[in-house]
C-alpha atoms as a PDB file:
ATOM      1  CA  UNK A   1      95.071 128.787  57.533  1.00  0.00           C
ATOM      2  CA  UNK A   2      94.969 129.353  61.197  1.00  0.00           C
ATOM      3  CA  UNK A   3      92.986 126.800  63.259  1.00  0.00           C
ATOM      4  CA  UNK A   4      90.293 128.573  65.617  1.00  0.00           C
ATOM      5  CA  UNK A   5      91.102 128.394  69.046  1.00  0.00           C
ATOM      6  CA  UNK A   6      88.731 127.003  71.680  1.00  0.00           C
ATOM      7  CA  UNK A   7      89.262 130.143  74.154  1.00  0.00           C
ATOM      8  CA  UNK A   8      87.462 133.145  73.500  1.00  0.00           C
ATOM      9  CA  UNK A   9      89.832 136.128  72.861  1.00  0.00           C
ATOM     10  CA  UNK A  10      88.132 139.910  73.570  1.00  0.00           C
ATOM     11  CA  UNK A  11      89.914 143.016  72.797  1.00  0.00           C
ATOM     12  CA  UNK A  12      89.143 146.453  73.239  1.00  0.00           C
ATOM     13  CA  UNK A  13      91.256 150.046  72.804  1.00  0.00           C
ATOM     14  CA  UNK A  14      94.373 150.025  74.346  1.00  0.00           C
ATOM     15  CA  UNK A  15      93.915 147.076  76.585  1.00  0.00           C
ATOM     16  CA  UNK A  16      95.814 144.287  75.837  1.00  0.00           C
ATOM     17  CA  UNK A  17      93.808 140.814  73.950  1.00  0.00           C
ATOM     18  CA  UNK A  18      93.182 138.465  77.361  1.00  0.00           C
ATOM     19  CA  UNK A  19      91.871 134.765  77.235  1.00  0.00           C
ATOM     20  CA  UNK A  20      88.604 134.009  78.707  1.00  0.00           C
ATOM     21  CA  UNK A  21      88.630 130.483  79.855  1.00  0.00           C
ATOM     22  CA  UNK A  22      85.470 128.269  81.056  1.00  0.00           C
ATOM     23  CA  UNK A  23      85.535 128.463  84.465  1.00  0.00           C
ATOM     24  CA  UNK A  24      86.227 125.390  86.264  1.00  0.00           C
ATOM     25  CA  UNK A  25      85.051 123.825  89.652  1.00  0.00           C
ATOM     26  CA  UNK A  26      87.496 122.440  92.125  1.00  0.00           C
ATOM     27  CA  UNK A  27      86.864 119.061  93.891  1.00  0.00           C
ATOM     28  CA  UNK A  28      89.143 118.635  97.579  1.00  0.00           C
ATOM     29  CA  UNK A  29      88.935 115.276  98.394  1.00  0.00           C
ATOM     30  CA  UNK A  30      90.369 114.128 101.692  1.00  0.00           C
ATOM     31  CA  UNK A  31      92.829 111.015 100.965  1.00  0.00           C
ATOM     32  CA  UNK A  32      92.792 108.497 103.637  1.00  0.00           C
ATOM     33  CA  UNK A  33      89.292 106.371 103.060  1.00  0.00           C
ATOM     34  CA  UNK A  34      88.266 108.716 100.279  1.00  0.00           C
ATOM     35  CA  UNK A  35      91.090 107.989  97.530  1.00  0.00           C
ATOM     36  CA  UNK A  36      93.104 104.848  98.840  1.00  0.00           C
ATOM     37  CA  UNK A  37      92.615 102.412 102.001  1.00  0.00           C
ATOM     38  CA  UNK A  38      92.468 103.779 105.726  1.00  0.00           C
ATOM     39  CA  UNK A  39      95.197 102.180 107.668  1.00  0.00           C
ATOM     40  CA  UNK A  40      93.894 100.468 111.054  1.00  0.00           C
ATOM     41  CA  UNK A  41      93.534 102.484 113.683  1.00  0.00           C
ATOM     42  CA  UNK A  42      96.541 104.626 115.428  1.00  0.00           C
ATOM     43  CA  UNK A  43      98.208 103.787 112.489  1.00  0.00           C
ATOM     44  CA  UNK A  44      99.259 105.680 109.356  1.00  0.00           C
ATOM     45  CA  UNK A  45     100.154 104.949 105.885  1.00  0.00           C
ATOM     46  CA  UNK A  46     103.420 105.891 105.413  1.00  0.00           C
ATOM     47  CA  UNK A  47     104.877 103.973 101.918  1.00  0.00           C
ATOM     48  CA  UNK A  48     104.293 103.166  98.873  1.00  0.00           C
ATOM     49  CA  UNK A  49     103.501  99.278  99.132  1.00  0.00           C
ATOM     50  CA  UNK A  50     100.652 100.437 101.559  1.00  0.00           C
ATOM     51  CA  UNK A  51      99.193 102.951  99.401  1.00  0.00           C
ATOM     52  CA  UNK A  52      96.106 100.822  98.144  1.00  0.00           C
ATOM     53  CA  UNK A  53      93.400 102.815  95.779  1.00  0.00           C
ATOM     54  CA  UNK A  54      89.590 102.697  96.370  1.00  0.00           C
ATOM     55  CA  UNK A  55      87.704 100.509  93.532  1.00  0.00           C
ATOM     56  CA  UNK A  56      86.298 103.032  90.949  1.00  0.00           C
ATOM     57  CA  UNK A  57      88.314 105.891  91.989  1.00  0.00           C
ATOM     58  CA  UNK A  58      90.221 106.522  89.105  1.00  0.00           C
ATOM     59  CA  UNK A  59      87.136 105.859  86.482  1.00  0.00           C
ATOM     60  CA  UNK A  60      84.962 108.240  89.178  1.00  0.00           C
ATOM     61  CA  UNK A  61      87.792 110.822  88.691  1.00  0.00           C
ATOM     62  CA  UNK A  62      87.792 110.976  85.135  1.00  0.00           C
ATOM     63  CA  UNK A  63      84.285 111.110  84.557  1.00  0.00           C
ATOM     64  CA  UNK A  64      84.524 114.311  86.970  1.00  0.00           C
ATOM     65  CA  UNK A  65      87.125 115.769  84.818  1.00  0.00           C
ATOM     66  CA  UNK A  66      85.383 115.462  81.821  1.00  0.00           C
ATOM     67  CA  UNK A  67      82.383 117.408  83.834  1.00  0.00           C
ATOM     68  CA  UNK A  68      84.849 120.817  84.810  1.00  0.00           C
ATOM     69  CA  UNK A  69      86.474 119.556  87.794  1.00  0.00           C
ATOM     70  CA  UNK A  70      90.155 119.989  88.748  1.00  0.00           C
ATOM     71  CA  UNK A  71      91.791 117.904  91.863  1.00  0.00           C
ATOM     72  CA  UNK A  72      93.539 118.945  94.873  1.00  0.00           C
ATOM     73  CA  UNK A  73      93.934 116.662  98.344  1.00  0.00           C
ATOM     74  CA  UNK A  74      93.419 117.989 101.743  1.00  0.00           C
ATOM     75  CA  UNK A  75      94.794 115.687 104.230  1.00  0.00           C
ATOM     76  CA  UNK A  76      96.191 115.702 108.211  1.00  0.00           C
ATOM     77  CA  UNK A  77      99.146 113.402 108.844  1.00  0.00           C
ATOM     78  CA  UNK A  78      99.440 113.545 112.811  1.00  0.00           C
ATOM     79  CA  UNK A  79     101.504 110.364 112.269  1.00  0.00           C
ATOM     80  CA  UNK A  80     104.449 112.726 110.959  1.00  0.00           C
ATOM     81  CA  UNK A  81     103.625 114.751 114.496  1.00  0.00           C
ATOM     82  CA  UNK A  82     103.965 111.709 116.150  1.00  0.00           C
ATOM     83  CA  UNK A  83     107.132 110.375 114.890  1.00  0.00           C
ATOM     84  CA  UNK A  84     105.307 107.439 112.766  1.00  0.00           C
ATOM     85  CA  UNK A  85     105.828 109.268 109.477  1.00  0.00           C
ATOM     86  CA  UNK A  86     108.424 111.551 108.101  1.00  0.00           C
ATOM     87  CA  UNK A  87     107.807 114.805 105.690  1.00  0.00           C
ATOM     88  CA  UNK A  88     109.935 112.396 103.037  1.00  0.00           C
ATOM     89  CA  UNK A  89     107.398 109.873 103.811  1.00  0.00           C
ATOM     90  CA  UNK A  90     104.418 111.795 102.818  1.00  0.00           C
ATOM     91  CA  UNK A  91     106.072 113.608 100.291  1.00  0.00           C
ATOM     92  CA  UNK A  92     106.711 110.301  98.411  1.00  0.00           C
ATOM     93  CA  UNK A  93     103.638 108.879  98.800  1.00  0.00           C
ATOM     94  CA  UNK A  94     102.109 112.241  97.197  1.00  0.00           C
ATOM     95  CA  UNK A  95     104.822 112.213  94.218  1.00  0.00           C
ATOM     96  CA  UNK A  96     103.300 108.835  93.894  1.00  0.00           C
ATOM     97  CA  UNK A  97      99.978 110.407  94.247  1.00  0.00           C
ATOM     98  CA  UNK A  98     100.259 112.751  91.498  1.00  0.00           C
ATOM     99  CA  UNK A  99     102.124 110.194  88.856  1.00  0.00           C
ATOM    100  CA  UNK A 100      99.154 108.026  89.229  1.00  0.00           C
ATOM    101  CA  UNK A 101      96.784 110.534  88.264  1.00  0.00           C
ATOM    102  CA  UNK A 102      99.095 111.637  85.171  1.00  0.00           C
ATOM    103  CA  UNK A 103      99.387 107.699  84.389  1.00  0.00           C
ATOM    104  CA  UNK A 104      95.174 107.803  84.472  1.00  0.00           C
ATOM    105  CA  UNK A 105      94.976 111.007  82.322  1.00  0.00           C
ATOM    106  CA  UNK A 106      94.356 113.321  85.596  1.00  0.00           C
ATOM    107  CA  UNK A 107      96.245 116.399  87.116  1.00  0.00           C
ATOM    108  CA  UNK A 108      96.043 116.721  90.587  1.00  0.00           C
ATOM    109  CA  UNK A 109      96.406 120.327  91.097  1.00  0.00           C
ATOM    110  CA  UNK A 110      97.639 120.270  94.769  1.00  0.00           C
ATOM    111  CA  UNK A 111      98.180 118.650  97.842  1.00  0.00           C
ATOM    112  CA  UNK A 112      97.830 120.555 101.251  1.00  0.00           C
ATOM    113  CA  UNK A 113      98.944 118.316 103.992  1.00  0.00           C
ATOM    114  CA  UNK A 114      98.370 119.184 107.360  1.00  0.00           C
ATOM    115  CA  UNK A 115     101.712 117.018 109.876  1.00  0.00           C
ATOM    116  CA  UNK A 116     100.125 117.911 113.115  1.00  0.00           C
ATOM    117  CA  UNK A 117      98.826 116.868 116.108  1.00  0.00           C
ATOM    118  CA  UNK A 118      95.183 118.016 117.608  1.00  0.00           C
ATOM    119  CA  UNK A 119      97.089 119.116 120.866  1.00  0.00           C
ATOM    120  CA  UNK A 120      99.118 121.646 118.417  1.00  0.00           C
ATOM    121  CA  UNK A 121      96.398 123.721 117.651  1.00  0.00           C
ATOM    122  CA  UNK A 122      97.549 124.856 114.731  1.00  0.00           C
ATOM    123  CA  UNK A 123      95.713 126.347 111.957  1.00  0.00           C
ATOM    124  CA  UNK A 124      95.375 123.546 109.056  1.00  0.00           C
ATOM    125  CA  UNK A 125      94.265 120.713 110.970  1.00  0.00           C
ATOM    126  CA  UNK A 126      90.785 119.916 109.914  1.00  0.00           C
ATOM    127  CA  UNK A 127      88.097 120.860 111.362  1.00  0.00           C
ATOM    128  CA  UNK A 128      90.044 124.383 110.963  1.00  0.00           C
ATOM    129  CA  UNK A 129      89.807 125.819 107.467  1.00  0.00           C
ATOM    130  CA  UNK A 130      93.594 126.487 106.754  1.00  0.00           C
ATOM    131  CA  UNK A 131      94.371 123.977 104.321  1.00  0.00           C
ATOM    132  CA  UNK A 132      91.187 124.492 102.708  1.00  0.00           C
ATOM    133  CA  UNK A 133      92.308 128.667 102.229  1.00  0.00           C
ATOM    134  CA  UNK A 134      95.400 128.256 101.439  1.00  0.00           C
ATOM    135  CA  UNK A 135      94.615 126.399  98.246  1.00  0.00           C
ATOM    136  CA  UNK A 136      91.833 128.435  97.326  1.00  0.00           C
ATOM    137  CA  UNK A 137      94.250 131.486  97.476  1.00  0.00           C
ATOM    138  CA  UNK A 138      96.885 129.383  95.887  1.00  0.00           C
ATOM    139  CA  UNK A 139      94.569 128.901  92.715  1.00  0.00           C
ATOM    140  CA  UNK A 140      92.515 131.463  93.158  1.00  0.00           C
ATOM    141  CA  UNK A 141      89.393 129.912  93.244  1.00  0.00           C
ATOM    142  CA  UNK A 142      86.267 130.807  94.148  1.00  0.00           C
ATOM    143  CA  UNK A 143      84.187 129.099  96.755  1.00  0.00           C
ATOM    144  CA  UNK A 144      81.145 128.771  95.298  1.00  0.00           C
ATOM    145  CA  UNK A 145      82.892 126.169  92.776  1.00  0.00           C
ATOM    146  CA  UNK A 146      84.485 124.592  95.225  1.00  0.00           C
ATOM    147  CA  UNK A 147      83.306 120.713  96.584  1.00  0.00           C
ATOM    148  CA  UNK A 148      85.120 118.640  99.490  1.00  0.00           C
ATOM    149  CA  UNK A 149      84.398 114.928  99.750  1.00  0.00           C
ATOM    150  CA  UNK A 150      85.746 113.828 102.992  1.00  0.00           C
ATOM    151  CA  UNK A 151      84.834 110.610 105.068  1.00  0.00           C
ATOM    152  CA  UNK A 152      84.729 112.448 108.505  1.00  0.00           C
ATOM    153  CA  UNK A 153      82.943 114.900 110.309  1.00  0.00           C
ATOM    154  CA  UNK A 154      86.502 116.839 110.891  1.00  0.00           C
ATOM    155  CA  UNK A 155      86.176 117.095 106.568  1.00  0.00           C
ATOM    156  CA  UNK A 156      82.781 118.322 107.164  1.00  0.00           C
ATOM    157  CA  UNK A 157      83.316 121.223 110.048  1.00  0.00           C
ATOM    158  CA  UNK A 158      86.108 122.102 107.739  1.00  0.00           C
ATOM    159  CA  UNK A 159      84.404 122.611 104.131  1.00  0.00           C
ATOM    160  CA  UNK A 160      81.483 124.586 106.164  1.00  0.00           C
ATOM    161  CA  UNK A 161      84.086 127.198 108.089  1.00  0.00           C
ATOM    162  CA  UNK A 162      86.081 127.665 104.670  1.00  0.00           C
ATOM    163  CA  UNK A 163      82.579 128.059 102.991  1.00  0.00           C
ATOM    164  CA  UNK A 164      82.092 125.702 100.602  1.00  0.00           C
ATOM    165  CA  UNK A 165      79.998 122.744  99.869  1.00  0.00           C
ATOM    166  CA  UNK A 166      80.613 119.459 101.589  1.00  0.00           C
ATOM    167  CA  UNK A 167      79.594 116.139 101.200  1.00  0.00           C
ATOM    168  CA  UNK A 168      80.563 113.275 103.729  1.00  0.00           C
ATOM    169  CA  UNK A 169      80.693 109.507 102.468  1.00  0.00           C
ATOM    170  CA  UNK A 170      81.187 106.761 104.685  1.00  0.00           C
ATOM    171  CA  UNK A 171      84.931 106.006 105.589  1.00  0.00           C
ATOM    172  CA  UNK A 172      86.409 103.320 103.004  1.00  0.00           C
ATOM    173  CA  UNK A 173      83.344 103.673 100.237  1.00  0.00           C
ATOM    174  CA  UNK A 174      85.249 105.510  97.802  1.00  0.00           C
ATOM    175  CA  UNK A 175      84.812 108.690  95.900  1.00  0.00           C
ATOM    176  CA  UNK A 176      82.424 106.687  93.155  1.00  0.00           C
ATOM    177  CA  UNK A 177      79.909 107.211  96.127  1.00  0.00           C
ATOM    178  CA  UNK A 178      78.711 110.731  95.181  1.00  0.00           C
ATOM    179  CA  UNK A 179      79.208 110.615  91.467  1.00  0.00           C
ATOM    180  CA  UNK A 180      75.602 111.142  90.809  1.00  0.00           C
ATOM    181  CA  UNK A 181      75.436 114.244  93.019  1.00  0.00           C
ATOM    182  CA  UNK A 182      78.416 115.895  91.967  1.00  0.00           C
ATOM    183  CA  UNK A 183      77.642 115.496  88.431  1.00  0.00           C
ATOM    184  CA  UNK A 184      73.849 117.390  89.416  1.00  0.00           C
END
């Protein structure tokens, strides 16, 4: 005997039988003093060894999984700009990223990484909305379900010209911060 799925399956005359899936918000979290450790000023982190993550993060993170949420980091690196960081850097750092969310039961869906400077004037540097579009275009999502927690009024400026919700935490306090009001 067949087990019954947990997707709904609807099927009508001469369409083909599509899934309908719960729909499922999306949580951007800036990474530098929302995930893992600032570094001091004019100063960027740039390996492994000084990757250090918030207290609570990872428990905060699961408990928003378990409540619909799916994970994707929007971050400027102006340290890759300015020759402090290289694109190797960063992308090892987010490799690591993304194997310590699989090693705490998570999928991080995405990281949108912004390497340049204000003077640039490029498109994804927060406070402009790039990074913010391209991944809700990348995985189609709609803004509506769409949260960033960012520790900066850049984050902030951001989230509003992209149109979705923000919420700003102070810089260092972790994610575990605004549990309670994104599990409203």
């Amino acid at each position: 005997m067949a087990r019954p799925s947990s997707k709904k399956v609807t099927k009508s005359r001469g369409v083909r039988a599509r899934r309908i899936t719960k729909k499922r918000k999306a949580l951007f979290l800036d990474r530098d003093g929302v995930i893992n450790r600032s570094a001091p000023k004019h100063e960027y982190v740039t390996r492994i060894e000084e990757f250090e993550f918030l207290p609570q993060t990872f428990d905060t993170l699961r408990r928003l999984k378990d409540a619909g949420y799916d994970f994707y980091v929007i971050t400027n690196q102006a340290g890759v700009a300015r020759g402090q960081a290289t694109h190797d850097q960063m992308n090892t750092l987010h490799e690591y990223l993304a194997t310590e969310f699989e090693r705490e039961g998570l999928v991080l869906h995405g990281v949108y990484m912004c390497p340049h400077q204000d003077e640039d004037d490029c498109l994804c540097r927060k406070p402009k909305p790039g990074l913010l579009l391209q991944a809700m275009q990348e995985h189609e999502l709609d803004p509506a379900d769409v949260v960033f927690v960012g520790d900066r009024e850049t984050d902030m400026q951001a989230a509003k010209a992209a149109g979705v919700r923000g919420i700003l935490i102070p810089g260092e306090a972790g994610i575990s911060v605004v549990l309670d009001k994104l599990l409203e």
